[in-house]
N, C-alpha and C. Protein backbone atom coordinates (compact mmCIF):
# COMPACT_ATOMS: atom_id res chain seq x y z
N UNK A 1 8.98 22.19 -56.37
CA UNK A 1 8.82 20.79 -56.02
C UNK A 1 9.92 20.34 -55.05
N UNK A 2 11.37 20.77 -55.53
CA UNK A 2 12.12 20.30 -54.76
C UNK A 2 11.69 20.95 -53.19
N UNK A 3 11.45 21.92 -52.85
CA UNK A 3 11.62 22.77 -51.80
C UNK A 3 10.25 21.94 -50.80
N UNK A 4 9.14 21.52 -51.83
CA UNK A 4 8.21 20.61 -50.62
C UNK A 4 8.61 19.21 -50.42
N UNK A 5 9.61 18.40 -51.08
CA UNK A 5 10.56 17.25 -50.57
C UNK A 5 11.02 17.86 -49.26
N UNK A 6 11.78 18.84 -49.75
CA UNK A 6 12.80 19.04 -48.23
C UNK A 6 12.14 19.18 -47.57
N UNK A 7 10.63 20.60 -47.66
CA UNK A 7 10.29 20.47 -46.15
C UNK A 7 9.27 19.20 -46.02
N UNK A 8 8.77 18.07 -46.51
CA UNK A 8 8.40 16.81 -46.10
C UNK A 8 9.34 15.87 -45.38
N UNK A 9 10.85 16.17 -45.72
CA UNK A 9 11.79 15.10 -45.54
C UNK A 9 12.09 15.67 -44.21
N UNK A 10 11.89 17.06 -43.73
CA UNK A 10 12.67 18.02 -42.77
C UNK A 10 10.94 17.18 -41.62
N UNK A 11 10.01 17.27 -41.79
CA UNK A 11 8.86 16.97 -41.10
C UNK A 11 9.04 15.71 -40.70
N UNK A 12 9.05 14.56 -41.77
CA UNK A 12 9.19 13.63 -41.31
C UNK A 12 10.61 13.10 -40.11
N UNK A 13 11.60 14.09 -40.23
CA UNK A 13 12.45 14.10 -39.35
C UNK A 13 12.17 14.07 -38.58
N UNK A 14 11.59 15.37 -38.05
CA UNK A 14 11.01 15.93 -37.13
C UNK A 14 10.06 14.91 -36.18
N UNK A 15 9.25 14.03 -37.06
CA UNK A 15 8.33 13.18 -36.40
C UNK A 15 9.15 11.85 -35.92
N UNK A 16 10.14 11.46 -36.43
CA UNK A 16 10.84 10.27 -36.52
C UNK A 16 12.01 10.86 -34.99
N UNK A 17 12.42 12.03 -35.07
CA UNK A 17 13.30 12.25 -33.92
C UNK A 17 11.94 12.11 -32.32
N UNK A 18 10.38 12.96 -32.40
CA UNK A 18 9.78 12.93 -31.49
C UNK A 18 8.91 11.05 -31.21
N UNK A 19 9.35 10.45 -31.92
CA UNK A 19 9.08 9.13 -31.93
C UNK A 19 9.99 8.29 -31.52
N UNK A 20 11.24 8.46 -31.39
CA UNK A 20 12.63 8.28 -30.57
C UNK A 20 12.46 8.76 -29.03
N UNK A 21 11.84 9.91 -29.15
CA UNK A 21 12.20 10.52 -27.33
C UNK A 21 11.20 10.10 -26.87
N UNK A 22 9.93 9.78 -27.89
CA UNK A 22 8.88 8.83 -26.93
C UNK A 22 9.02 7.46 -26.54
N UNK A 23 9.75 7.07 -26.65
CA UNK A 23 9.99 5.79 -27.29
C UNK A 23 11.14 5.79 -25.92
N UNK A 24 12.66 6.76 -25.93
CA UNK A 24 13.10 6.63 -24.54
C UNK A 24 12.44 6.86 -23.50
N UNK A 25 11.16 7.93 -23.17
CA UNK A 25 10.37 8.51 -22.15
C UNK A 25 9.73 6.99 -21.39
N UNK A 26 9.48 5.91 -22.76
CA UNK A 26 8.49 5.07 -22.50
C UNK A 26 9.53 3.75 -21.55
N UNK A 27 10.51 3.88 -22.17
CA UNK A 27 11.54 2.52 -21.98
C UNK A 27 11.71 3.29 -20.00
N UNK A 28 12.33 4.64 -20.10
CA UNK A 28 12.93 5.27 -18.71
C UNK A 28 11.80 4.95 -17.72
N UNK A 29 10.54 4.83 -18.03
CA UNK A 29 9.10 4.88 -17.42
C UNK A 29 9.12 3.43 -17.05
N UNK A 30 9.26 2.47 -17.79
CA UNK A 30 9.28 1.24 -17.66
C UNK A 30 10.22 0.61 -16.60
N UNK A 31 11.53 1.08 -16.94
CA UNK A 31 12.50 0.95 -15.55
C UNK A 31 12.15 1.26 -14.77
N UNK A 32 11.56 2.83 -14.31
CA UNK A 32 11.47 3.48 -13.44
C UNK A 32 10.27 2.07 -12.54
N UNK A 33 9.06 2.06 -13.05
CA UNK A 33 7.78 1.03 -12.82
C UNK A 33 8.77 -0.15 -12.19
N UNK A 34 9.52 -1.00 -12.92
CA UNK A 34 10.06 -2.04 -12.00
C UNK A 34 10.89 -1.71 -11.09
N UNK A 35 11.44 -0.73 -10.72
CA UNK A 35 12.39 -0.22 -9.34
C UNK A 35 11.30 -0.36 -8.59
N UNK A 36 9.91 0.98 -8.96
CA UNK A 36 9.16 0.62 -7.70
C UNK A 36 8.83 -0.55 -7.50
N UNK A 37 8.45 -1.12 -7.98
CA UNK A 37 7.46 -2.54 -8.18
C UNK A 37 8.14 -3.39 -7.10
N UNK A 38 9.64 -3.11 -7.25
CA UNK A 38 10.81 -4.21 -6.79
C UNK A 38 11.11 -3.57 -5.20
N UNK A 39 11.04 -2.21 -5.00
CA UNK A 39 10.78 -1.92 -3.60
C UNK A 39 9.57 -2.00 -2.96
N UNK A 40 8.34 -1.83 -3.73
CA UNK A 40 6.78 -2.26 -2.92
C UNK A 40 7.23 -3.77 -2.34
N UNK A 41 7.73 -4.72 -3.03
CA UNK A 41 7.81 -6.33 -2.89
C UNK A 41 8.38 -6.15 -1.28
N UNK A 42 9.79 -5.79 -1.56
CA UNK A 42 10.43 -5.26 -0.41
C UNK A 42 9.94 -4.94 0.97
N UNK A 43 9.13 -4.21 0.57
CA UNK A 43 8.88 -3.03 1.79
C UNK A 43 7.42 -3.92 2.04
N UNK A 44 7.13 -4.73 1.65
CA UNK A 44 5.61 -5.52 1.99
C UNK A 44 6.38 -6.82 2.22
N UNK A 45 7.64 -7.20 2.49
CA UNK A 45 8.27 -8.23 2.91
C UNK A 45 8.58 -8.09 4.39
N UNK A 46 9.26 -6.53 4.60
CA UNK A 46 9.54 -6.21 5.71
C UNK A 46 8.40 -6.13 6.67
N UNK A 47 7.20 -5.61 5.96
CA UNK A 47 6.06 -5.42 7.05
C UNK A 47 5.42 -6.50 7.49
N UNK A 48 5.82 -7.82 6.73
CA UNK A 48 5.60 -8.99 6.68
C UNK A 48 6.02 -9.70 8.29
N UNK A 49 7.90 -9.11 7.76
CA UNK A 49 8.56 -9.17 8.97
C UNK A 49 8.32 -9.00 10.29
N UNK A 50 8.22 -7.90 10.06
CA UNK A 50 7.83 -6.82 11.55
C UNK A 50 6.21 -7.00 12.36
N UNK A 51 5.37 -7.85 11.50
CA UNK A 51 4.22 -7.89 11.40
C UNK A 51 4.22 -9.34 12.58
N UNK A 52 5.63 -10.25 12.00
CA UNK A 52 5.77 -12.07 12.45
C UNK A 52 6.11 -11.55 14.52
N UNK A 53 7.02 -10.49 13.73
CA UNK A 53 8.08 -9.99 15.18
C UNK A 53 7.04 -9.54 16.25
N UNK A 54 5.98 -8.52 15.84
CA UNK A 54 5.23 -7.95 16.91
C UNK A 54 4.24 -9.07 17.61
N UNK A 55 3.79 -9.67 16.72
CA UNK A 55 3.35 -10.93 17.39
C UNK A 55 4.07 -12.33 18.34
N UNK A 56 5.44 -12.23 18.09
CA UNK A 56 6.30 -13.34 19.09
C UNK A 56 6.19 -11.96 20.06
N UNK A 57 6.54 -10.87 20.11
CA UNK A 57 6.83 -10.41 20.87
C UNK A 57 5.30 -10.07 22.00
N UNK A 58 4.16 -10.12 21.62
CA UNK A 58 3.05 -10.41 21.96
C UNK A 58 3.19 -11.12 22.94
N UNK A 59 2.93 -12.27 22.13
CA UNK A 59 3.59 -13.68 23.02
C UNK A 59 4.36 -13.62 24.19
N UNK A 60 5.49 -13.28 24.27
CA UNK A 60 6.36 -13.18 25.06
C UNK A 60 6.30 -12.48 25.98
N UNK A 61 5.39 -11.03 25.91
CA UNK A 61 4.99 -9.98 26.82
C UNK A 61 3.77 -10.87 27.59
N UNK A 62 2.98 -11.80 27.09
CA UNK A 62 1.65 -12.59 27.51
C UNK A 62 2.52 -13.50 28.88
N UNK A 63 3.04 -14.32 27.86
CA UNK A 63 3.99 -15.28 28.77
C UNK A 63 5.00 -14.50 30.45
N UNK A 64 5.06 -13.45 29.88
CA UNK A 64 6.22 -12.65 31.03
C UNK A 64 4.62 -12.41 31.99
N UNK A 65 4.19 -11.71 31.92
CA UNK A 65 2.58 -11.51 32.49
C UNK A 65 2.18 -12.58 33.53
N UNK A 66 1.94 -13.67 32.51
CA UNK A 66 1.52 -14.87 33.19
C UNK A 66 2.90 -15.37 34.36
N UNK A 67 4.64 -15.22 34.23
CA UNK A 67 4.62 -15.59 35.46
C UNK A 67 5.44 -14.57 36.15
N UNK A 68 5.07 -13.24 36.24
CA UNK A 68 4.99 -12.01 36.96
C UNK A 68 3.94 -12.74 37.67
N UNK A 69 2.73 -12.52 37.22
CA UNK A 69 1.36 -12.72 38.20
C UNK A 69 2.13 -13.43 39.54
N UNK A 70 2.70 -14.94 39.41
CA UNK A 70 2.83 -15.52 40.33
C UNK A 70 3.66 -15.12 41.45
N UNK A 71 4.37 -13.83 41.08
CA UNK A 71 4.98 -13.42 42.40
C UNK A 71 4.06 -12.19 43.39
N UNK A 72 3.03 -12.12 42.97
CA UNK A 72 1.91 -10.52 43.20
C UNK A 72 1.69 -11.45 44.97
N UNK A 73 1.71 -10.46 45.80
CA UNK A 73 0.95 -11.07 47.12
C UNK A 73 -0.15 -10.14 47.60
């Protein structure tokens, strides 16, 4: 009797330690998810950016165009 305590008490260890490392796997996973999450934001801010920029710069190439033309003979 005693000897199936221990190995129940030795099992349930066993399950209670792999319920711990799931348990960090899940938390490390979770951080990991908001780093990306927090650089997608980022990196869809910048393209945001670059997205405002190519268009003034549009602009500005339109505008240079328009008074280039006026010196053409």
């Amino acid at each position: 009797m005693t000897s199936f305590v221990t190995e129940l008490n030795e099992e349930k260890n066993d399950i209670v330690a792999s319920v711990e490392n799931i348990s960090a796997v899940s938390e490390e996973t979770a951080a990991s998810t908001e780093e990306v999450s927090a650089s997608m934001e980022q990196q869809a801010e910048a393209i945001g950016n670059v997205a405002e920029l190519a268009n003034e710069l549009n602009e500005i190439a339109a505008e240079l165009l328009l008074q280039t033309n006026q010196f053409k003979v």
